[in-house]
Protein backbone atom coordinates (compact mmCIF):
# COMPACT_ATOMS: atom_id res chain seq x y z
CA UNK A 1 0.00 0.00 0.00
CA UNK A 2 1.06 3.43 -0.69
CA UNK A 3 0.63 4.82 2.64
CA UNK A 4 2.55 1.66 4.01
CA UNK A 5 5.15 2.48 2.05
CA UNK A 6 5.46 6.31 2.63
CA UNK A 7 5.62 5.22 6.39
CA UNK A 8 8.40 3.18 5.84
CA UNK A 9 10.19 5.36 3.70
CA UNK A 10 9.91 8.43 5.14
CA UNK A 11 9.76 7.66 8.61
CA UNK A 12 6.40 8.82 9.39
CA UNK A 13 3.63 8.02 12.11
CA UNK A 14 0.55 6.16 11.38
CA UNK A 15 -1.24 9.41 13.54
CA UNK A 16 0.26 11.98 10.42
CA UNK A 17 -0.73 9.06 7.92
CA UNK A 18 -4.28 9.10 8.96
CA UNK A 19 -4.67 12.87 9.09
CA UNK A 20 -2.64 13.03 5.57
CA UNK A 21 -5.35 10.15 4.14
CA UNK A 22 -8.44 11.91 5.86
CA UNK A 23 -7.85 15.52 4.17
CA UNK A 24 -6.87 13.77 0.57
CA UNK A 25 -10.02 12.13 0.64
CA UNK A 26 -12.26 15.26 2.05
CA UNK A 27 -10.27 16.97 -0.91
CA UNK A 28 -11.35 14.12 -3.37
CA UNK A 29 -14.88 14.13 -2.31
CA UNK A 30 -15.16 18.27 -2.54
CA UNK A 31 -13.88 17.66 -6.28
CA UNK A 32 -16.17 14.94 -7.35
CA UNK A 33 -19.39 17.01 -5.86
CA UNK A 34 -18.53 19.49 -7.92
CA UNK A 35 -18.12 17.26 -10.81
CA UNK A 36 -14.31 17.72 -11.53
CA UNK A 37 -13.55 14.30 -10.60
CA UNK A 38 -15.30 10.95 -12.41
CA UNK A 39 -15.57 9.05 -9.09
CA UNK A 40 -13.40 8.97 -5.52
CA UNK A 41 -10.83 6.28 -5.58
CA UNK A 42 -10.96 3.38 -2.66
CA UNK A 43 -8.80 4.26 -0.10
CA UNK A 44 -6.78 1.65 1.99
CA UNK A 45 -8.62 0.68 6.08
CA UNK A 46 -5.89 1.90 8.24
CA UNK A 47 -5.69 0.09 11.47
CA UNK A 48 -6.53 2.32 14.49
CA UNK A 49 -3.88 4.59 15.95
CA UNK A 50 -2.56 3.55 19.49
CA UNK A 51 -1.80 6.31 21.84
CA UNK A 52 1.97 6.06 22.88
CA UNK A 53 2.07 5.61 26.47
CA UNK A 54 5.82 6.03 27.62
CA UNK A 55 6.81 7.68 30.84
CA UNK A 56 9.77 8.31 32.63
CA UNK A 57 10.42 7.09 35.94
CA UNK A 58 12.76 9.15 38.68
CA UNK A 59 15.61 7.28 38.11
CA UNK A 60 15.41 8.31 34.52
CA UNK A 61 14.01 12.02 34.95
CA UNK A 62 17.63 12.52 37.35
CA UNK A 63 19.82 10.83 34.28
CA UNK A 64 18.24 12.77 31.74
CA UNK A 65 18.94 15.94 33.31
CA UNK A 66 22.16 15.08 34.52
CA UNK A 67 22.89 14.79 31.14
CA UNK A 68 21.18 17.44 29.71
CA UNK A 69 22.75 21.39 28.58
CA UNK A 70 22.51 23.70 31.24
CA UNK A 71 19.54 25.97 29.87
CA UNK A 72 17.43 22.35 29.12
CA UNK A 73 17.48 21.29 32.40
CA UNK A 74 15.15 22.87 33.75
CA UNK A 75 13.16 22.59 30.80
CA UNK A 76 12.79 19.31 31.42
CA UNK A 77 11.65 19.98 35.16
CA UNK A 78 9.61 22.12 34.11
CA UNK A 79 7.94 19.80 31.64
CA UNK A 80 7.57 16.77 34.20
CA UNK A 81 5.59 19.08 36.97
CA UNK A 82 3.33 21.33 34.53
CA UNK A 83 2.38 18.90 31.81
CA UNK A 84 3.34 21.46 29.11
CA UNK A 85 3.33 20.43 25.59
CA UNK A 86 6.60 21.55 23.77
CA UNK A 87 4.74 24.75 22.41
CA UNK A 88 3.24 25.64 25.26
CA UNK A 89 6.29 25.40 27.36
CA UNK A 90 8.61 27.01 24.78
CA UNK A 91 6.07 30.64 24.35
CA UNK A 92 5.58 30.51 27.83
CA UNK A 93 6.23 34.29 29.08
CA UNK A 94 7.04 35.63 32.56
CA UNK A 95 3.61 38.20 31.83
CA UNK A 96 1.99 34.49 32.18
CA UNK A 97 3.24 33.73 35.29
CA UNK A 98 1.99 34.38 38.85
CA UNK A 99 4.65 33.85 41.54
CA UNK A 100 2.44 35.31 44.03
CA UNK A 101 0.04 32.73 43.77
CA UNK A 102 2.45 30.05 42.25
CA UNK A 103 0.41 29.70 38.62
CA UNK A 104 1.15 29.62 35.29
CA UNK A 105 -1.16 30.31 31.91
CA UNK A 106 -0.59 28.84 28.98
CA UNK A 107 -1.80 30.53 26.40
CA UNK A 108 -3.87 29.71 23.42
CA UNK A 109 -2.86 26.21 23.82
CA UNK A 110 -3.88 23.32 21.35
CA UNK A 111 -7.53 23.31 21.90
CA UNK A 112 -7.82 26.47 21.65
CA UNK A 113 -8.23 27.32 24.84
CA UNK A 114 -5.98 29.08 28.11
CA UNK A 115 -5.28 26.83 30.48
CA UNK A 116 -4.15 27.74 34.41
CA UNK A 117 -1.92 25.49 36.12
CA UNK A 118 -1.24 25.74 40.05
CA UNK A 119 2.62 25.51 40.50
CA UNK A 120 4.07 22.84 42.72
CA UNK A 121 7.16 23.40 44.70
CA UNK A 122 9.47 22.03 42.95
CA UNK A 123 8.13 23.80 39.68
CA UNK A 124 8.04 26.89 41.55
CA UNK A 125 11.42 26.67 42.54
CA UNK A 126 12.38 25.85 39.09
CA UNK A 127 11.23 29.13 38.13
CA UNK A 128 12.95 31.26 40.88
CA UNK A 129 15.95 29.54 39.64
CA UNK A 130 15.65 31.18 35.92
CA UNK A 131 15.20 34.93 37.55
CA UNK A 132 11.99 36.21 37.12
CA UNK A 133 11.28 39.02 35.14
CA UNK A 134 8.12 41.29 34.77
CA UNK A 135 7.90 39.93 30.91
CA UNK A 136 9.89 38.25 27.34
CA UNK A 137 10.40 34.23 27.58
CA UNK A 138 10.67 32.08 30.29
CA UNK A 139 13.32 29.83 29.04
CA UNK A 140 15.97 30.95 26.66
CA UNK A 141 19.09 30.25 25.04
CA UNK A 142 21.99 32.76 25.05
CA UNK A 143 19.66 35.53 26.27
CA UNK A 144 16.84 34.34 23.70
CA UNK A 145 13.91 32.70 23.63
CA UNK A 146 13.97 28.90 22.94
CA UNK A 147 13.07 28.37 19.25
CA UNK A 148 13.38 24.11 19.39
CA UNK A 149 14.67 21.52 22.18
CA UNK A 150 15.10 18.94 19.38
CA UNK A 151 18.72 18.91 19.02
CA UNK A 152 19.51 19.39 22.85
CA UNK A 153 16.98 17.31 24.17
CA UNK A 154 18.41 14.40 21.68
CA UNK A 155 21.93 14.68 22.94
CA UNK A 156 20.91 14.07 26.53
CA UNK A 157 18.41 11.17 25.79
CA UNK A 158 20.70 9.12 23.24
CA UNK A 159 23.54 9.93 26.52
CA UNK A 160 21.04 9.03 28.95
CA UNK A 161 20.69 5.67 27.23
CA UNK A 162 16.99 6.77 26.79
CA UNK A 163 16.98 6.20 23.32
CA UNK A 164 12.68 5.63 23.27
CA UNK A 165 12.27 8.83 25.12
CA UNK A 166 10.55 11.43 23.36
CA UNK A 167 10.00 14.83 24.70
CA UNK A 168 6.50 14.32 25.05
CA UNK A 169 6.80 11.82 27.26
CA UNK A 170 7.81 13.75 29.67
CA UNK A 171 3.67 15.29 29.69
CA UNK A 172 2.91 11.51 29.65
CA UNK A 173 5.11 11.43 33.04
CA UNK A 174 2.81 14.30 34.57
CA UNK A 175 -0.27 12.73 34.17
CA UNK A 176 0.98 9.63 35.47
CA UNK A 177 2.21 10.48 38.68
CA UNK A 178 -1.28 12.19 39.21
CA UNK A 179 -2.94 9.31 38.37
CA UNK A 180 -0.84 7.10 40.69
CA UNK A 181 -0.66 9.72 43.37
CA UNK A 182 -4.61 8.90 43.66
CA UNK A 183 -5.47 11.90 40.88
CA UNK A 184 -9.06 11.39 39.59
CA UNK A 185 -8.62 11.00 35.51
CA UNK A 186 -11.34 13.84 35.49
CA UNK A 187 -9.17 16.31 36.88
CA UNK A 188 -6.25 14.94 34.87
CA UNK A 189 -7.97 15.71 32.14
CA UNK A 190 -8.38 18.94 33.16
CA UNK A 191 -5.41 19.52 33.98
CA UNK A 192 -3.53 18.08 30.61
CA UNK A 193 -5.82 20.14 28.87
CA UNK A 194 -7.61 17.51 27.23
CA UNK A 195 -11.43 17.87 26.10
CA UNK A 196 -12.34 14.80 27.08
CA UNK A 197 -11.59 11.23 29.35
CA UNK A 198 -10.58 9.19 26.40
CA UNK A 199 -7.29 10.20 25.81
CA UNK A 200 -5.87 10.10 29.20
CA UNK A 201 -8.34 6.85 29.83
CA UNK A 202 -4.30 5.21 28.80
CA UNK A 203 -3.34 6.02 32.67
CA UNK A 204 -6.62 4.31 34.30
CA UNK A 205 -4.36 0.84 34.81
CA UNK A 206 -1.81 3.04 37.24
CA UNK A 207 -4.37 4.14 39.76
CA UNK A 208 -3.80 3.06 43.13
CA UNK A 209 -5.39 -0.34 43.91
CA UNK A 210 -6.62 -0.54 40.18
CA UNK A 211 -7.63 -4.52 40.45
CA UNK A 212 -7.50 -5.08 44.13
CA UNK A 213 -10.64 -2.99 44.63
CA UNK A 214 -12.13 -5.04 41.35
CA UNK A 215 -11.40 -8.26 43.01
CA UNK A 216 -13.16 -7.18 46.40
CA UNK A 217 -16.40 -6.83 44.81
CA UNK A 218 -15.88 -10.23 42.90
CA UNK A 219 -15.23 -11.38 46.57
CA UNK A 220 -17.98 -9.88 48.14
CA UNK A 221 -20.52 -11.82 45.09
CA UNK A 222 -18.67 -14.81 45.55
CA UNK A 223 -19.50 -15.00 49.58
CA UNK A 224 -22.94 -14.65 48.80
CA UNK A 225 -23.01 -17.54 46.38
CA UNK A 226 -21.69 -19.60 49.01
CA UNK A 227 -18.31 -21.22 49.00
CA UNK A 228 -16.89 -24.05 45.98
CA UNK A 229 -16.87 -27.53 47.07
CA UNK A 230 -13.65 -29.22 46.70
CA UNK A 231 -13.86 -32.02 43.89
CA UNK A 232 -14.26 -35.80 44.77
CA UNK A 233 -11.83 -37.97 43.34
CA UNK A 234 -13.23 -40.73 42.03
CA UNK A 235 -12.51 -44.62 42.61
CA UNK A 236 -11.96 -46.63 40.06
C-alpha cells in the first residue's frame, strides 16, 4: 500500500498518515461534488492509531537531566511538573506567570483554549531559579527565547541511554504520577488540557489499587453464592 510504504520510507507516524489520508479524501470528495472528478478512488482501512504511552520514571528524569545542557534542564523539570506540551512550554512568558500565587497560563494552547496550572514546589522553585522578570520568555538560550529543544533534548536522551524517550513523554510522566498519586482522571484531564476522558483513559491501569478494589467486589458476590466444594476424586 502506498501509505505503508510512505511510512516506511519516510519515517512517518501512522497518527500523520491518517490525518494526511483523511484531508486527501475530504479533498477528493469536494472535487467529485462538484463534478471535476469521475468518481473517488478506494482508499486503503488503516488500522486504528494507538496512543503512545511512555513515561519516565525518577531514576530516569535525574539521568536525563544530569545529562542534559545547562539551559534544558530545567526545561525538562519544568515539563515533568506542569504537563506542558513543547509549544506551550517554549512561548511561555514571565507576563503568564503568577509567583504570588504560584500559577502559570498557557496561552492559546492546542484546543484552543488558556489553560491555568497551580505551581508545585518544585516547579516553583524551578522558576525562581531562571530569575523572574516582569515579561519576554521564560526559558531561553543565550539571552533568547527557545526556538526548538530537538537537538539538545536528543543529545541528553541518546547519553542518557533513553533512546525511546521522546520529549513528550515527559507530559505523559505528569499525568501519570497524578494518576498514581490517587489523581481522579477527570481532573487529569483537566489539567492536561484535554477535552475529554478518552485520551488520558491510557493512565486508568496506574491508579492506586486498580484490580484489588475489582477483586473485592468479585469477593464480596462470591460470599454470597456460598463457598466451591472441593472435587471428589473418584474410585476406580
Amino acid at each position: 500500500m502506498a501509505c505503508e510504504g510512505r511510512r516506511d520510507e519516510d519515517g512517518v507516524s501512522l497518527q500523520t498518515v491518517q490525518k494526511d489520508v483523511s484531508t486527501l479524501r475530504a479533498l477528493l470528495n469536494k472535487a467529485h461534488r462538484e463534478e471535476l472528478l469521475d468518481r473517488v478512488p478506494l482508499f486503503p482501512i488503516l488500522k486504528k492509531f494507538k496512543p503512545r504511552t511512555r513515561w519516565i520514571t525518577q531514576e530516569e528524569e535525574e539521568l536525563l537531566v544530569a545529562n542534559a545542557a545547562p539551559h534544558l534542564g530545567p526545561l525538562i523539570r519544568f515539563a515533568v511538573d506542569t504537563g506542558g506540551r513543547r509549544g506551550e512550554l517554549l512561548g511561555l512568558q514571565w507576563q503568564n506567570v503568577d509567583m504570588k500565587n504560584r500559577r502559570i497560563v498557557f496561552v492559546q494552547t492546542k484546543n484552543g483554549d488558556d489553560r491555568h496550572i497551580n505551581l508545585c514546589e518544585r516547579a516553583y522553585q524551578t522558576l525562581l531559579s531562571l530569575d523572574p522578570k516582569d515579561f519576554g520568555p521564560v526559558f531561553t538560550y543565550k539571552g533568547k527565547g527557545m526556538k526548538s529543544v530537538k537537538t539538545s533534548f536528543d543529545k541528553a536522551r541518546l547519553k542518557s541511554g533513553l533512546d525511546d524517550v521522546r520529549f513528550h513523554d515527559l507530559r505523559h510522566t505528569f499525568a501519570s504520577r497524578l494518576v498514581q498519586g490517587g489523581v481522579p482522571l477527570y481532573d487529569v484531564m483537566h489539567m492536561t488540557g484535554h477535552k475529554s476522558l478518552e485520551m488520558v483513559q491510557r493512565y486508568a491501569h496506574l491508579a492506586p489499587e486498580f484490580q484489588s478494589k475489582s477483586i473485592k467486589v468479585l469477593d464480596q458476590f462470591s460470599h454470597n453464592m456460598g463457598t466451591v466444594d472441593k472435587p471428589r476424586l473418584r474410585v476406580v
